[in-house]
Structures are given as C-alpha cells and as structure tokens.
Protein backbone atom coordinates (compact mmCIF):
# COMPACT_ATOMS: atom_id res chain seq x y z
CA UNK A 1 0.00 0.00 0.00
CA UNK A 2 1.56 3.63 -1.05
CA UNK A 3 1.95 5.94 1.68
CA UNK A 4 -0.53 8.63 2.05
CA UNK A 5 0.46 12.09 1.37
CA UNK A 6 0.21 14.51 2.88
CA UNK A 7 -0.30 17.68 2.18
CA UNK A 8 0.61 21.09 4.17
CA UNK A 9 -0.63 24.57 3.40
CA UNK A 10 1.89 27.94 3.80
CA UNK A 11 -0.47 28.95 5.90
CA UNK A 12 0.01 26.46 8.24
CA UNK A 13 3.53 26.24 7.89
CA UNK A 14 3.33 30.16 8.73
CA UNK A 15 1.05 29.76 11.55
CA UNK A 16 3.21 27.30 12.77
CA UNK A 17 6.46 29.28 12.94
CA UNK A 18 4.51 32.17 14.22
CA UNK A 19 3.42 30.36 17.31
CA UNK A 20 6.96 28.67 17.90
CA UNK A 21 8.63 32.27 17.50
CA UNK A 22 6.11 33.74 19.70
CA UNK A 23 6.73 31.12 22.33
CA UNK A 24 10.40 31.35 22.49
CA UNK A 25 10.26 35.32 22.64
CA UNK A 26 8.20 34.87 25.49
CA UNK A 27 9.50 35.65 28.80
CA UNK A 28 9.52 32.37 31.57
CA UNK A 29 6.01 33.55 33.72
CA UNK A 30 4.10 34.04 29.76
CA UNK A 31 0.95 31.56 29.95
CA UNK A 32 -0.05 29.99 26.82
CA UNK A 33 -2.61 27.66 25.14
CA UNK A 34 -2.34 23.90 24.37
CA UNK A 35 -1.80 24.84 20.41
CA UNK A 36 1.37 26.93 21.08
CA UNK A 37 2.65 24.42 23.51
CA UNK A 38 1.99 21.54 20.89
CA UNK A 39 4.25 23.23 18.07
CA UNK A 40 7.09 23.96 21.00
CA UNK A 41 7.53 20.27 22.14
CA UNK A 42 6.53 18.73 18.66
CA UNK A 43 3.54 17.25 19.86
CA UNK A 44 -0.15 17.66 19.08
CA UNK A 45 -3.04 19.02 21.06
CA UNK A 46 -4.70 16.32 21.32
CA UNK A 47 -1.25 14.23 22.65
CA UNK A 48 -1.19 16.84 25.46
CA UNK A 49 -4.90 16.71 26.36
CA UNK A 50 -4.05 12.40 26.58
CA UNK A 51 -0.85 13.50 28.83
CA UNK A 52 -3.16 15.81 30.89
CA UNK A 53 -5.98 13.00 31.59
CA UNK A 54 -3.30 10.86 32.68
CA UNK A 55 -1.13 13.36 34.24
CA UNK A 56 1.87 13.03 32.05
CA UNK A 57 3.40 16.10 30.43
CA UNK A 58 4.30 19.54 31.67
CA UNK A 59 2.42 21.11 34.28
CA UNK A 60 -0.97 23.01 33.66
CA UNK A 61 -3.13 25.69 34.98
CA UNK A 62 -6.93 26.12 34.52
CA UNK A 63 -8.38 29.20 33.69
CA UNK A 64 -12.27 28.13 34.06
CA UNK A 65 -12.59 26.20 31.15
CA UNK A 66 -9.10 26.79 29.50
CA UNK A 67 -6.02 25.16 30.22
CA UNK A 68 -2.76 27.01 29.79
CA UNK A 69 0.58 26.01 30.21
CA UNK A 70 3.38 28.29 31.61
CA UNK A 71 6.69 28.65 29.74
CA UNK A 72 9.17 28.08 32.89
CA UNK A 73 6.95 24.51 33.41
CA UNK A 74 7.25 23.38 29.93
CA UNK A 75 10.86 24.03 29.48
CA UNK A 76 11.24 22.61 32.92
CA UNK A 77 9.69 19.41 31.89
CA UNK A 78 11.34 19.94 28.15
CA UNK A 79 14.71 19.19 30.03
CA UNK A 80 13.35 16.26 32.86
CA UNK A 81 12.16 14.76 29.70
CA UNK A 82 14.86 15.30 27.05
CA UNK A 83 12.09 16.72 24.55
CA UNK A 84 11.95 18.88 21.69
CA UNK A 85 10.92 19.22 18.37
C-alpha cells in the first residue's frame, strides 16, 4: 500500500512558525494555550490533552474552562524529559 500524502498549506507552515517564535520570545512567567505548547515540544493538542488526563506532560493551569501552560513549566519538563521538536 503507497503511503498517504500529505499535504501542508503555507499557511500552516506560517502559523506554525509564528506560534513557535512567539513562544520562544516569550518571557519564563508568559501563559499559553495547548496549540502553542503543541508546536514547541513537537507534539499535538490532542497528545497533550491524553498527557493531561493521565497526568503526564508539563504542568498546567486552569483558567475556568481553559487550560494554559506556563513557559518556565514546559521548558522545565522539556529538560526532565529530554524533549523537543
């Protein structure tokens, strides 16, 4: 069977590098959604809503409904964990 392709718009590409250059400009207290986080580690969304349910991952806040995920804890667990995209 062929492999699927797959294909990727520049506008996600762009929104992509937008979101990983707004992360790393960040300074270490910034809060930030589950989408931003996914394109820092190289995970998706969905992989850290699994991690959260489980209580794998970095360290999260809730905002009422919203999760959010502060820079200094993701970094933190980027180096426990040896992870990055």
């Amino acid at each position: 069977m062929p492999a699927k392709k797959v294909l990727i718009d520049r506008a996600s590409i762009a929104a992509r590098s937008a979101a990983r250059l707004e992360y790393v400009a960040a300074p270490m207290d910034a809060l930030f959604g589950a989408d931003t986080v996914a394109v820092a580690t190289g995970n998706t969304p969905k992989t850290l809503e699994a991690w959260r349910s489980t209580g794998k991952g970095p360290a999260f806040v809730r905002m009422g409904r919203s999760v959010r995920y502060r820079k200094r804890d993701v970094e933190s667990w980027i180096a426990r964990e040896g992870v990055r995209a």
